[in-house]
N, C-alpha and C. Protein backbone atom coordinates (compact mmCIF):
# COMPACT_ATOMS: atom_id res chain seq x y z
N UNK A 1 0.47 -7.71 -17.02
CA UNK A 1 0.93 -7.87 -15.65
C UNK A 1 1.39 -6.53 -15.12
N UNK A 2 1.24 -6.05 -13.97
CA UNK A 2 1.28 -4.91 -13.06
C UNK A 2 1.21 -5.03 -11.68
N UNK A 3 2.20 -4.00 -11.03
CA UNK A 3 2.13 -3.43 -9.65
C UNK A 3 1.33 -2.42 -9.33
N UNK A 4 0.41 -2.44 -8.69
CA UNK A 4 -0.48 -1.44 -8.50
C UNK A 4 0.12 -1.11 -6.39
N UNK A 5 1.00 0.10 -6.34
CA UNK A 5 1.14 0.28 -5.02
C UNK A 5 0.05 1.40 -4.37
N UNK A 6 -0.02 0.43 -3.24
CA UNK A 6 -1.02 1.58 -2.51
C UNK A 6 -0.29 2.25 -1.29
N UNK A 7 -0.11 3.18 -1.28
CA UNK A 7 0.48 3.68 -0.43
C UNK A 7 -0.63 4.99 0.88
N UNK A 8 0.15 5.20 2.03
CA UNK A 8 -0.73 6.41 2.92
C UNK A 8 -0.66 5.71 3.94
N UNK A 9 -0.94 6.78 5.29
CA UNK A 9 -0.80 6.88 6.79
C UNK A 9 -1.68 5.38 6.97
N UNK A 10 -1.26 5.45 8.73
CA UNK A 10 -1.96 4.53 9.23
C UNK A 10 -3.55 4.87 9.23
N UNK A 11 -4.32 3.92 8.76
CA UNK A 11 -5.90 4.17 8.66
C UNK A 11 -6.15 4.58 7.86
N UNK A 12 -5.54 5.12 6.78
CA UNK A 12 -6.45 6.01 5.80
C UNK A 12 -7.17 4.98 5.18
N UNK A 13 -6.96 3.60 4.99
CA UNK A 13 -8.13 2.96 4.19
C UNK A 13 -7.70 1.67 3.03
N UNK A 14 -5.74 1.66 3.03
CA UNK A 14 -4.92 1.22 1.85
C UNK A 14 -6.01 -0.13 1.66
N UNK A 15 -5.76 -0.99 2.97
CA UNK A 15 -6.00 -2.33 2.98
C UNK A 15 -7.66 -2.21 1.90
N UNK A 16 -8.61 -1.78 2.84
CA UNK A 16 -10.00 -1.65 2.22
C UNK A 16 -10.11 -0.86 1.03
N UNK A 17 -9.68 -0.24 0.21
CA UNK A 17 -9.51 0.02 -0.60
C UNK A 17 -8.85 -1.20 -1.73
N UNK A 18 -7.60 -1.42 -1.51
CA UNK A 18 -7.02 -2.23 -1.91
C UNK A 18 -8.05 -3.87 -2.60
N UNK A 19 -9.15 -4.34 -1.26
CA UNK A 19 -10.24 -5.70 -1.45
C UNK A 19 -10.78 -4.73 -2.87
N UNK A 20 -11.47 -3.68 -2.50
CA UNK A 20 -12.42 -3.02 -3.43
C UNK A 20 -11.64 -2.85 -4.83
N UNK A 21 -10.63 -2.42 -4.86
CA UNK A 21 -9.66 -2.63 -6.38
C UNK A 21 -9.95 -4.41 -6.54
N UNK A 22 -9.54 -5.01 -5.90
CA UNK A 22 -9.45 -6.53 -5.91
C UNK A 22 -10.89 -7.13 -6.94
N UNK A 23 -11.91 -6.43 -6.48
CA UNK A 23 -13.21 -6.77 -6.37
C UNK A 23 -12.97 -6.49 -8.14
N UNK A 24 -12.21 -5.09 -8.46
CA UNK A 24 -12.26 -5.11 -9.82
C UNK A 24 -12.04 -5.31 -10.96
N UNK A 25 -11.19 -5.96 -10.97
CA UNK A 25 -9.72 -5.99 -12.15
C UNK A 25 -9.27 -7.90 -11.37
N UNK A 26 -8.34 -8.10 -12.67
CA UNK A 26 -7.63 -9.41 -12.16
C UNK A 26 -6.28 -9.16 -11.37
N UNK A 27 -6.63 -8.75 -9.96
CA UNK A 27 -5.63 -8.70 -9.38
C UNK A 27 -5.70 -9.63 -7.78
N UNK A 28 -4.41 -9.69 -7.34
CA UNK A 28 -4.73 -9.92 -5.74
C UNK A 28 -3.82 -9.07 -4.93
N UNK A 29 -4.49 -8.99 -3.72
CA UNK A 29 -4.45 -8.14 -2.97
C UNK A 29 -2.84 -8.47 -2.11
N UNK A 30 -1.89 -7.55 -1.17
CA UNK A 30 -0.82 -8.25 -0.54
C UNK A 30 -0.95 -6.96 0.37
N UNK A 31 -1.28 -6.73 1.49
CA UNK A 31 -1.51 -5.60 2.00
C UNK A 31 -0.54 -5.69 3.23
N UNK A 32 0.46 -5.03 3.59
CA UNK A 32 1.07 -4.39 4.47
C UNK A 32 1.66 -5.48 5.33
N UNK A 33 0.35 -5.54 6.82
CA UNK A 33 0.51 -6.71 8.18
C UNK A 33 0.78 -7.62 7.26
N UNK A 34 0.66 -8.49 6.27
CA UNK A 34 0.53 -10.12 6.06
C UNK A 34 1.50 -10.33 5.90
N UNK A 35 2.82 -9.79 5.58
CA UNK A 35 4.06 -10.02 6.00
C UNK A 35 4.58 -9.37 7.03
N UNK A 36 4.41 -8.43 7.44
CA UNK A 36 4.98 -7.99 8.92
C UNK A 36 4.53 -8.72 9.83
N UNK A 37 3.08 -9.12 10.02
CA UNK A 37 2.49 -9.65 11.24
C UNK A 37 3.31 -10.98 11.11
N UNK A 38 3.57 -12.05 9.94
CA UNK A 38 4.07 -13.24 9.59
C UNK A 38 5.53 -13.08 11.16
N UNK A 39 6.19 -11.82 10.58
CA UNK A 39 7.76 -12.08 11.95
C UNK A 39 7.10 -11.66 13.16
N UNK A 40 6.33 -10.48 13.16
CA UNK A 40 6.29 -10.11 13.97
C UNK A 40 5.48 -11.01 15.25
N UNK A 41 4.88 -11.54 15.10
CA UNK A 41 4.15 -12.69 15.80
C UNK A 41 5.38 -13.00 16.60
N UNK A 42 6.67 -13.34 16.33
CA UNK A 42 7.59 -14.52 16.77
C UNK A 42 8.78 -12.82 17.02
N UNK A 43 8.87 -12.04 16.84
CA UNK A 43 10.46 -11.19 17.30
C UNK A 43 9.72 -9.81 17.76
N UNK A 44 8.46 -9.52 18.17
CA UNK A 44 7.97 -8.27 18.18
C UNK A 44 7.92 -7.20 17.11
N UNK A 45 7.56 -6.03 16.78
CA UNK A 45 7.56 -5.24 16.14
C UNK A 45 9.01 -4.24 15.77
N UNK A 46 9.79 -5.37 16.18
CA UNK A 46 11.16 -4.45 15.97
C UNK A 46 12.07 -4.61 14.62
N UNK A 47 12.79 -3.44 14.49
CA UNK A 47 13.37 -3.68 13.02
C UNK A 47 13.31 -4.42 12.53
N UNK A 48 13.80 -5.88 13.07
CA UNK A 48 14.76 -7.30 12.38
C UNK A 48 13.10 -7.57 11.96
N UNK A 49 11.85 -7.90 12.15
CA UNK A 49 10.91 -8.42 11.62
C UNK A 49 10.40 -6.96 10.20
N UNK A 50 10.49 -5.72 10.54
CA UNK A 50 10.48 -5.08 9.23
C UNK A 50 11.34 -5.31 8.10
N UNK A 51 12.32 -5.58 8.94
CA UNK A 51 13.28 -5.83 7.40
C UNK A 51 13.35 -7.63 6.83
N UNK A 52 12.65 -8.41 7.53
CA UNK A 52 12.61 -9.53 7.33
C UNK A 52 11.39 -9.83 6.34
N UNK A 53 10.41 -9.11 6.51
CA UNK A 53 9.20 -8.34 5.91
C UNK A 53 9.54 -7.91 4.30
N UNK A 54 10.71 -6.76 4.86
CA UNK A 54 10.72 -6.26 3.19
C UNK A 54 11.52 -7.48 2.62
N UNK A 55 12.11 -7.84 3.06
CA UNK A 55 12.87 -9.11 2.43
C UNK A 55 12.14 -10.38 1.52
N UNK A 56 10.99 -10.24 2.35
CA UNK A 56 9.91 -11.28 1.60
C UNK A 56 9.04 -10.56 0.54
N UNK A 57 8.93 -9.89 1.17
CA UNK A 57 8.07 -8.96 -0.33
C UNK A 57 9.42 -8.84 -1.73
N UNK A 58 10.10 -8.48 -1.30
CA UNK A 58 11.37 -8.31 -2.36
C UNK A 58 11.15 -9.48 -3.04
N UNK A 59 11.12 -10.55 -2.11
CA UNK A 59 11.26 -12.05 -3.40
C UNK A 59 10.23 -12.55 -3.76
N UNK A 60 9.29 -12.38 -3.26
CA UNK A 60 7.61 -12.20 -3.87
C UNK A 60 7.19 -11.23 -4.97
N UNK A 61 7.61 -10.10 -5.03
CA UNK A 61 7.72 -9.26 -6.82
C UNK A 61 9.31 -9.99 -7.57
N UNK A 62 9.91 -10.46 -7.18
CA UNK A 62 11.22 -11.02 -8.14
C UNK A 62 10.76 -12.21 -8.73
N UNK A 63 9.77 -13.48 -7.80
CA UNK A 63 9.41 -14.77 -8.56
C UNK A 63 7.99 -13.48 -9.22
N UNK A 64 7.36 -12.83 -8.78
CA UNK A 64 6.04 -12.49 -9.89
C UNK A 64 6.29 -12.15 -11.07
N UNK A 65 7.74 -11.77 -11.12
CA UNK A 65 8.01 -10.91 -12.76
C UNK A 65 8.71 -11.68 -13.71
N UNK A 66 9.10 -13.04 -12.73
CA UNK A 66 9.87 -14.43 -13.66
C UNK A 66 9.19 -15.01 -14.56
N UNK A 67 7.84 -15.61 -14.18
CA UNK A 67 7.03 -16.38 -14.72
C UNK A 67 5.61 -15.96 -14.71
N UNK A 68 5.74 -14.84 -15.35
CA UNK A 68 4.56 -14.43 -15.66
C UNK A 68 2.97 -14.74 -16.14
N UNK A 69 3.49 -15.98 -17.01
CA UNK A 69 2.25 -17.24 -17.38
C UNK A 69 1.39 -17.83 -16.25
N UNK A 70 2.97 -18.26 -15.51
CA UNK A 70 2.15 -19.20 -14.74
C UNK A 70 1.91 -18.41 -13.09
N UNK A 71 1.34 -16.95 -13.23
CA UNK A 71 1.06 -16.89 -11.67
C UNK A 71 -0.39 -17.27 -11.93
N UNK A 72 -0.94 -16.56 -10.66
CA UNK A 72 -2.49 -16.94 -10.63
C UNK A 72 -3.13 -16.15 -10.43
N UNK A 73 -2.15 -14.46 -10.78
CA UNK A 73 -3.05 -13.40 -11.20
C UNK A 73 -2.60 -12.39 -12.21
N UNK A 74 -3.26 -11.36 -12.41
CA UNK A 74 -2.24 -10.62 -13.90
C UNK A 74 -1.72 -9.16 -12.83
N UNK A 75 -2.12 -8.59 -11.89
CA UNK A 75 -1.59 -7.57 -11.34
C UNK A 75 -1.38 -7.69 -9.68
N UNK A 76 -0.30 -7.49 -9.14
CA UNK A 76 -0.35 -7.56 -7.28
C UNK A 76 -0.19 -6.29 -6.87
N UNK A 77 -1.49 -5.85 -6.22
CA UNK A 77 -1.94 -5.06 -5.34
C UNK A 77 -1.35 -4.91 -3.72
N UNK A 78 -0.64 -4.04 -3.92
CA UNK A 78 0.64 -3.84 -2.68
C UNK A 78 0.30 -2.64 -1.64
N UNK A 79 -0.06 -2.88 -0.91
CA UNK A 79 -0.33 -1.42 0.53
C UNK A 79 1.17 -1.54 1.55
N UNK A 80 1.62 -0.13 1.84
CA UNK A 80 2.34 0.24 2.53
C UNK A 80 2.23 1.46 2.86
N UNK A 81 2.59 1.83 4.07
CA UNK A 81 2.87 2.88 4.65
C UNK A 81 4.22 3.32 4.29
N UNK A 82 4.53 4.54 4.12
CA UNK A 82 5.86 5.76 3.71
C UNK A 82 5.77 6.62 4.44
N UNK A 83 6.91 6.64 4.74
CA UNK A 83 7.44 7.65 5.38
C UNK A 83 8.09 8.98 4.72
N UNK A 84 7.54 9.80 3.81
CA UNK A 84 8.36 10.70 2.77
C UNK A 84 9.43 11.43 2.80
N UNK A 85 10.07 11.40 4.68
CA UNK A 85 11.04 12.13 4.44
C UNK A 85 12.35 11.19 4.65
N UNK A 86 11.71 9.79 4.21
CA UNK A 86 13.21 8.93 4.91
C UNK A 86 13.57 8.27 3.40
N UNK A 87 14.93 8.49 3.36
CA UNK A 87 15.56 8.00 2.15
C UNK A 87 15.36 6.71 1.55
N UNK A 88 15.18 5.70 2.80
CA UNK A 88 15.13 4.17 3.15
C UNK A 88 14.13 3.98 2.64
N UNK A 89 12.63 4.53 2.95
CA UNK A 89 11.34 4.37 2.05
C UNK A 89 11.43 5.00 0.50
N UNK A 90 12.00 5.84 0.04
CA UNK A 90 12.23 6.38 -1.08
C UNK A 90 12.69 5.27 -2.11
N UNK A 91 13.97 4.62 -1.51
CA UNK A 91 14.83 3.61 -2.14
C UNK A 91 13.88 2.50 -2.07
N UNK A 92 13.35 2.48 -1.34
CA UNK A 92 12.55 0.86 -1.10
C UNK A 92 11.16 0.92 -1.96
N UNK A 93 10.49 2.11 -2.39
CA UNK A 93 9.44 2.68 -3.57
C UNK A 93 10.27 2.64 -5.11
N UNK A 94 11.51 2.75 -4.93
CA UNK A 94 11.98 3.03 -6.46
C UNK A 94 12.57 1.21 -6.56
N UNK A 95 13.08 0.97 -5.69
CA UNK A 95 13.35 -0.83 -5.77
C UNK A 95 12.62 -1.87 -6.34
N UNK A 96 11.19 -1.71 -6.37
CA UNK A 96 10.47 -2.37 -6.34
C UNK A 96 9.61 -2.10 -7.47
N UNK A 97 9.46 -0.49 -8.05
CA UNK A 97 9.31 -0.34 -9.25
C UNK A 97 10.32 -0.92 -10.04
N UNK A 98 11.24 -0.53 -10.10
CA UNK A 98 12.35 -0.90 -11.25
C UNK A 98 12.66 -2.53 -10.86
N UNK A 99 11.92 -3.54 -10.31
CA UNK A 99 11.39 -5.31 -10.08
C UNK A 99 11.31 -5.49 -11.66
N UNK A 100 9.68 -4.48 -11.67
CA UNK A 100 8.79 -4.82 -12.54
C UNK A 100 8.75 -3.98 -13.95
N UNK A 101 9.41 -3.05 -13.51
CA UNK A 101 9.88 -2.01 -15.09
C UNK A 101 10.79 -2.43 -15.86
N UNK A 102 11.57 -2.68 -14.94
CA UNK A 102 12.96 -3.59 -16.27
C UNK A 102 12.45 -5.07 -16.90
N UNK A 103 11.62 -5.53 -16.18
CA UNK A 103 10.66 -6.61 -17.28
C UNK A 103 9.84 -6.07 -17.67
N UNK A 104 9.35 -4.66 -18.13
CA UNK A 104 8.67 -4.21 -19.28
C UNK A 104 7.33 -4.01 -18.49
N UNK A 105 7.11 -4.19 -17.22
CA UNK A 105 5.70 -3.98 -16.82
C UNK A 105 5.45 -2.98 -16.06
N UNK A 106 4.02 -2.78 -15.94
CA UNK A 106 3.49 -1.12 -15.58
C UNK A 106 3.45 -1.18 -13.75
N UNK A 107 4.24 -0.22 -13.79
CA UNK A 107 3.77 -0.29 -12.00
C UNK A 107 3.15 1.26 -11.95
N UNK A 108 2.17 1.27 -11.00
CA UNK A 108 1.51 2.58 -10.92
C UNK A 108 1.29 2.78 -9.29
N UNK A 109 1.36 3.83 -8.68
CA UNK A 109 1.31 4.10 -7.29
C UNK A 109 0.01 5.22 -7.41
N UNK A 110 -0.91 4.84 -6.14
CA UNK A 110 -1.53 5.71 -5.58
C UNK A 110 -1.37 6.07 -4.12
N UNK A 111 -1.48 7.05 -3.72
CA UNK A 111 -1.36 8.05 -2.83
C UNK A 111 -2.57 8.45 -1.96
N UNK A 112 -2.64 7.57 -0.43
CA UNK A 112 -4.17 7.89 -0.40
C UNK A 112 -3.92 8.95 0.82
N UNK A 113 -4.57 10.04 1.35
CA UNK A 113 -4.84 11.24 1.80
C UNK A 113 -5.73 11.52 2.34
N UNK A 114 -6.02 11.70 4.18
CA UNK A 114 -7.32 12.12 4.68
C UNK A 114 -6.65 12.17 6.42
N UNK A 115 -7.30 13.38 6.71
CA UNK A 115 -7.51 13.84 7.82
C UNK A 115 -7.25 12.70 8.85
N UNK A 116 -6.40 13.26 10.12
CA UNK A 116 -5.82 12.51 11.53
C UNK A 116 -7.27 12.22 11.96
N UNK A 117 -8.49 13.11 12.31
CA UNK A 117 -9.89 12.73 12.64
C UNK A 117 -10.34 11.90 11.92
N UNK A 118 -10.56 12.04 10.68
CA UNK A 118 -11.07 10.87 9.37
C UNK A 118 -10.06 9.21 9.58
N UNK A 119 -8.99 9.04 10.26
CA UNK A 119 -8.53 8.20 10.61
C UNK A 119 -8.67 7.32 11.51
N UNK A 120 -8.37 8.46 12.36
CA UNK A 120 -9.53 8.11 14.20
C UNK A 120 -10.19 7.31 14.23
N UNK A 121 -11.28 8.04 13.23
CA UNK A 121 -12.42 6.85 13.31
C UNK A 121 -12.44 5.65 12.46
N UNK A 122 -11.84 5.74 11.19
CA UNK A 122 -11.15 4.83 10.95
C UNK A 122 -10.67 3.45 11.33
N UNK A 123 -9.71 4.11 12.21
CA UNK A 123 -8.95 2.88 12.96
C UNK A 123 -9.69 1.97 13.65
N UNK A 124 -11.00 2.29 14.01
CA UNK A 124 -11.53 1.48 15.13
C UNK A 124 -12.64 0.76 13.84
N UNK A 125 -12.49 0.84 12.31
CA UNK A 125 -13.74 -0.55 11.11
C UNK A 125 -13.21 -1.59 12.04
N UNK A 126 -14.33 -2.65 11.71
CA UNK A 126 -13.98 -3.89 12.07
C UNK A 126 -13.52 -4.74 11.15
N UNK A 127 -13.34 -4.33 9.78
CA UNK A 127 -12.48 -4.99 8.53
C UNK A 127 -10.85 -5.24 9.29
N UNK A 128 -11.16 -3.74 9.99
CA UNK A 128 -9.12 -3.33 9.95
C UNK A 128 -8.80 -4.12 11.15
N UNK A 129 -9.85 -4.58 12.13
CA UNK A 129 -9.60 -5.35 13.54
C UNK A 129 -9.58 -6.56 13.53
N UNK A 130 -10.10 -6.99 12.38
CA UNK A 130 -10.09 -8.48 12.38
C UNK A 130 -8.94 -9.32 11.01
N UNK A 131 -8.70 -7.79 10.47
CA UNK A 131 -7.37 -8.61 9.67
C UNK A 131 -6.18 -8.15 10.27
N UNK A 132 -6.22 -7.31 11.51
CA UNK A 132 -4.68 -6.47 12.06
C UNK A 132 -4.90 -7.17 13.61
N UNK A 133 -4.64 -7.89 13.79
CA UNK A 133 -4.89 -8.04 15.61
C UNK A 133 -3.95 -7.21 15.92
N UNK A 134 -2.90 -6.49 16.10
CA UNK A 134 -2.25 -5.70 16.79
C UNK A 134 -2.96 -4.33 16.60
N UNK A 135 -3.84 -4.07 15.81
CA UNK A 135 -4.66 -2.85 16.12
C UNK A 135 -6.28 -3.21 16.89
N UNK A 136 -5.56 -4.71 17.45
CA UNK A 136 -7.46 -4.38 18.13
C UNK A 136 -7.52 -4.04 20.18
N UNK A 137 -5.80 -3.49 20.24
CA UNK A 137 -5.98 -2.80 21.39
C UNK A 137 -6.11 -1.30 20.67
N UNK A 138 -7.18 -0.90 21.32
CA UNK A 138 -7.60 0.50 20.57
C UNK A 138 -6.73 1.99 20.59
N UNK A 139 -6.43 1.89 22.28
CA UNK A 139 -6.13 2.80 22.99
C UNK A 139 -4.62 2.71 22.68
N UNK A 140 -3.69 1.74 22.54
CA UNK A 140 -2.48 1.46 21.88
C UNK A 140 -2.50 1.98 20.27
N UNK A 141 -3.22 1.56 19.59
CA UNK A 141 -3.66 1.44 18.17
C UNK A 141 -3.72 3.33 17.96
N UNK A 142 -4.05 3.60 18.74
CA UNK A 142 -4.86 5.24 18.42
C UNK A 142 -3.74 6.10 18.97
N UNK A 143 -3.11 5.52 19.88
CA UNK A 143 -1.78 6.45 20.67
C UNK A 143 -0.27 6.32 19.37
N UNK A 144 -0.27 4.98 18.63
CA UNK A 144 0.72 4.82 18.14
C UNK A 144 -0.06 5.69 16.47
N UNK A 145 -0.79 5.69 16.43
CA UNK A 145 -1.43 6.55 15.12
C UNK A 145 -0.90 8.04 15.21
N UNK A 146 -1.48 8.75 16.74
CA UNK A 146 -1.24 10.05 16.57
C UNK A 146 0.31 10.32 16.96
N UNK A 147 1.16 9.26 17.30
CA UNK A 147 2.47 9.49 17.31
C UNK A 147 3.40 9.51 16.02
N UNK A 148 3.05 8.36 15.79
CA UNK A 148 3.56 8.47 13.68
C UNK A 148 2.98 9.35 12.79
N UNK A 149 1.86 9.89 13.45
CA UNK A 149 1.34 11.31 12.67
C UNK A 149 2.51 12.37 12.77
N UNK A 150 2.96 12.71 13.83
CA UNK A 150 3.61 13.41 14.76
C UNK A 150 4.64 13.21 13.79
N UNK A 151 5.81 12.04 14.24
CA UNK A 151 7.14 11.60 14.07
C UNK A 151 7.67 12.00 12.39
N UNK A 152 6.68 11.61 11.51
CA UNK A 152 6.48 10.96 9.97
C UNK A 152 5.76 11.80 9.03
N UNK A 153 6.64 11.98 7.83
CA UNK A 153 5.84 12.39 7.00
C UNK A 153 5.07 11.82 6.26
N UNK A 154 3.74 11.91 6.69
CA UNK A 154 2.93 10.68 5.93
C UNK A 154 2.23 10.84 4.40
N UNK A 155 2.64 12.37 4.23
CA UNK A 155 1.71 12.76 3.06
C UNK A 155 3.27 13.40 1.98
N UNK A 156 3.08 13.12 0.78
CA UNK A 156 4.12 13.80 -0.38
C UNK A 156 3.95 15.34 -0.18
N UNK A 157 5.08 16.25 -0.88
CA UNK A 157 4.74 16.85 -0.94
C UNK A 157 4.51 17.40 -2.50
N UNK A 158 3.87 17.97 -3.19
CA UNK A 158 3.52 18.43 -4.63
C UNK A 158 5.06 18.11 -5.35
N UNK A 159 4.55 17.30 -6.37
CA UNK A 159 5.39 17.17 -7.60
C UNK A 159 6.69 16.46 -6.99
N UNK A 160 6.93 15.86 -5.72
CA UNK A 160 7.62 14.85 -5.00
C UNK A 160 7.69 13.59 -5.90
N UNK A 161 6.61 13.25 -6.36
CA UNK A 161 7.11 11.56 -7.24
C UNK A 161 7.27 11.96 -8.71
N UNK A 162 7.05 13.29 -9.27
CA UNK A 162 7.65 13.53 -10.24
C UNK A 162 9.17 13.59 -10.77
N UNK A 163 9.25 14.15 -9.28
CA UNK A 163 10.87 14.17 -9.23
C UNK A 163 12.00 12.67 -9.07
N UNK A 164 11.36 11.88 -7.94
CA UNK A 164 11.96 10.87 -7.36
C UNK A 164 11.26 9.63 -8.87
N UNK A 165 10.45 9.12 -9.07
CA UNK A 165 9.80 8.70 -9.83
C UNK A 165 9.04 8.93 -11.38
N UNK A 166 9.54 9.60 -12.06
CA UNK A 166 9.14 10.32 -13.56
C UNK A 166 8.55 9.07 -14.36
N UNK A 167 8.83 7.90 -14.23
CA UNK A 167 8.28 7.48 -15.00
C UNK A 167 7.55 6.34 -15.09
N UNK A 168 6.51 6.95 -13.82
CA UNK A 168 5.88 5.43 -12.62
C UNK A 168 4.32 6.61 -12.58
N UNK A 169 3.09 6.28 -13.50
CA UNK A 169 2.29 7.44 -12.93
C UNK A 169 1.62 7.15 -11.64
N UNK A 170 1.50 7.95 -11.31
CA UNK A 170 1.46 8.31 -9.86
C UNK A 170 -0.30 9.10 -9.87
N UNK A 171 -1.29 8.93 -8.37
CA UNK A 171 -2.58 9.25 -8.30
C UNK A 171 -2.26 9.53 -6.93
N UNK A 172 -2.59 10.72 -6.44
CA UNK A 172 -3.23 11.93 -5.10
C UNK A 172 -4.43 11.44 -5.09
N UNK A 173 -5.41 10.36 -4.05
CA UNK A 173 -6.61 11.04 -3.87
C UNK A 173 -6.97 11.02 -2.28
N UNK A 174 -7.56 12.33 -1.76
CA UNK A 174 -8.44 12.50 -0.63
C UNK A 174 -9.32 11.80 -0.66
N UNK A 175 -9.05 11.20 0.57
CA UNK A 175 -10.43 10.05 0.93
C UNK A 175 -11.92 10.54 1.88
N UNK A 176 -11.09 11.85 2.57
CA UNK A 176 -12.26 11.88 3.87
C UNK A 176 -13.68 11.40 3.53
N UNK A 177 -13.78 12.60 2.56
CA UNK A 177 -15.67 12.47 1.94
C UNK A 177 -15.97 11.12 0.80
N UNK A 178 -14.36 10.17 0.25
CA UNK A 178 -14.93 9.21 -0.20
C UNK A 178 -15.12 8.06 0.22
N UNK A 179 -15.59 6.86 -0.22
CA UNK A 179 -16.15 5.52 -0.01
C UNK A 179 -15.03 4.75 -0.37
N UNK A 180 -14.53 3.77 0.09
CA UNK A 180 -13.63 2.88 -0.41
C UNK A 180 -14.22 2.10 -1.76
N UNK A 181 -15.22 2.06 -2.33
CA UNK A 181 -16.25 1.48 -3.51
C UNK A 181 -15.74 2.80 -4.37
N UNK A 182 -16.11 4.28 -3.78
CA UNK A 182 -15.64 5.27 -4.82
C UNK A 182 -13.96 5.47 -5.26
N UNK A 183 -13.20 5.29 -3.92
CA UNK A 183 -11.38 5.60 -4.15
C UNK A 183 -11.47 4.20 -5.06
N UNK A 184 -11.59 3.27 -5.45
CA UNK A 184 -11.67 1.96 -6.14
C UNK A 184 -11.78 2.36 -7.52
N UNK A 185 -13.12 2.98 -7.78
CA UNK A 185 -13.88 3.17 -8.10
C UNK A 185 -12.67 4.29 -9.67
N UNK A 186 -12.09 5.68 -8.93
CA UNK A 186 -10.92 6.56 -9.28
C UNK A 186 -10.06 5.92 -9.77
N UNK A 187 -9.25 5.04 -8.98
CA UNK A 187 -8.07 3.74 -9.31
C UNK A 187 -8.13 3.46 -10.46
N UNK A 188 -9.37 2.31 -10.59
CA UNK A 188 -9.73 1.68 -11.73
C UNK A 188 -9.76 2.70 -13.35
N UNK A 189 -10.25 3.78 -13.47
CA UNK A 189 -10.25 4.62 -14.13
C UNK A 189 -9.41 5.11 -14.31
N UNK A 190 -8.31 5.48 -13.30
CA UNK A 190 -6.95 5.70 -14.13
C UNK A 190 -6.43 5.22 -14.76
N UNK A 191 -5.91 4.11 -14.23
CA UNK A 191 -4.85 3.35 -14.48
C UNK A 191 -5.32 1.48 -15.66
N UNK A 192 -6.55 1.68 -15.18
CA UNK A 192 -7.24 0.48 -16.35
C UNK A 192 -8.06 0.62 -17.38
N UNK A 193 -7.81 -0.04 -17.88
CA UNK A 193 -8.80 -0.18 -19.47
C UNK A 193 -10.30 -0.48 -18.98
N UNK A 194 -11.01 -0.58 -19.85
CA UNK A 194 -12.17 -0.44 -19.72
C UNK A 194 -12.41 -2.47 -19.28
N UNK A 195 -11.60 -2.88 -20.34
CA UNK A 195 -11.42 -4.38 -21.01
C UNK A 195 -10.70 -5.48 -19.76
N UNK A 196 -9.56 -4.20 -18.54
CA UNK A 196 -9.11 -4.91 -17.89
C UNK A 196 -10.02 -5.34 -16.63
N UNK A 197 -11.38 -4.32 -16.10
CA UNK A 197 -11.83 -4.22 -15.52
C UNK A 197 -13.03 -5.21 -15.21
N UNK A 198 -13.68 -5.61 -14.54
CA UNK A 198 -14.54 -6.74 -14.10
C UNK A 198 -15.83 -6.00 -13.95
C-alpha cells in the first residue's frame, strides 16, 4: 500500500498523467477538483471550500491507512497543486506523508515541470474540460493560470524536498517534450517493481 503524490502548476498535466499511472499499477486515481469542485459547487472558490477540501482528503488517507485489507486498491494516486513558498502547503505535503509513514507505508512524490506556453495550450485538452467545468471558461481559465504563475511558486527549488522531506523519495520531471503515456511511463520505473506494474 502507497501514496503516490502528484504534484505541479496549473496544466502541467497532474490529472492526465495521474489516469496514465492508473492505467498501470493497482492504484486509483483522487485528483485535485474532485474534492474542491464537491464545496465549491455550493460556497464558491473561496477558502472555507479549500479547507473543507483538505479536510476530506485528510480523512480519506486516515480511513486508507486503517484498513488496509479491505480497500479496493493497494496505492492512492493524489494530484495537487503547491505553492513552494507557503508554509501552509509545506505542512500540508509533510501531513499527509507522515498519514501513511507512521503505518509503515511508502509515500513517494513527483514533481511535474513545463513551460507557462506548454501549459497554455494545455489548458484548453478536452480531458481537462470535461473533468474541470470551472476551466471550461477559457479566457477566465487562462487569465487565472498566468496570474498564479505570477503570484506562486509553482516549481521547487533544487534539493528543496531533500531538506523539508529526507525521507519521502521524491522525482523532478519536465514534461514539455513528454507524453503523459511517457511521464507514466518514468513514474512507474521509479518508484515500482517490475511485479507491481500491469
Amino acid at each position: 500500500m502507497s501514496l503516490l503524490v502528484i504534484m505541479g502548476p496549473p496544466a502541467v498535466g497532474k490529472m492526465t498523467v495521474g489516469r496514465e499511472v492508473e492505467k498501470r499499477i493497482t492504484g486509483k486515481l483522487l485528483y485535485n477538483h474532485q474534492t474542491l469542485d464537491l464545496f465549491a459547487d455550493f460556497l464558491g472558490y473561496r477558502p472555507v471550500a479549500f479547507k473543507l477540501s483538505d479536510q476530506t482528503r485528510i480523512g480519506l488517507f486516515k480511513a486508507f491507512v486503517k484498513a488496509p485489507a479491505q480497500n479496493a486498491t493497494q496505492t492512492l494516486i493524489f494530484t495537487v497543486q503547491i505553492d513552494f513558498s507557503s508554509r501552509g502547503d509545506w505542512r500540508f505535503l509533510k501531513k499527509i506523508a507522515h498519514i501513511f509513514m507512521r503505518k509503515g507505508q511508502a509515500v513517494y512524490f513527483v514533481e511535474l515541470v513545463s513551460s507557462l506556453e506548454t501549459r497554455l495550450k494545455r489548458n484548453q485538452g478536452a480531458d481537462r474540460l470535461a473533468a474541470k467545468p470551472a476551466k471550461r471558461d477559457l479566457s477566465a481559465s487562462e487569465k487565472l493560470l498566468v496570474t498564479s504563475h505570477e503570484a506562486e511558486r509553482q516549481t521547487s527549488e533544487l534539493s528543496e524536498f531533500a531538506r523539508h522531506l529526507p525521507r519521502v523519495p521524491y522525482l523532478r520531471l519536465v514534461t514539455d517534450q513528454l507524453s503523459a503515456s511517457e511521464t507514466a511511463e518514468k513514474i512507474c520505473t521509479a518508484f515500482f517493481e517490475k511485479h507491481e506494474c500491469k
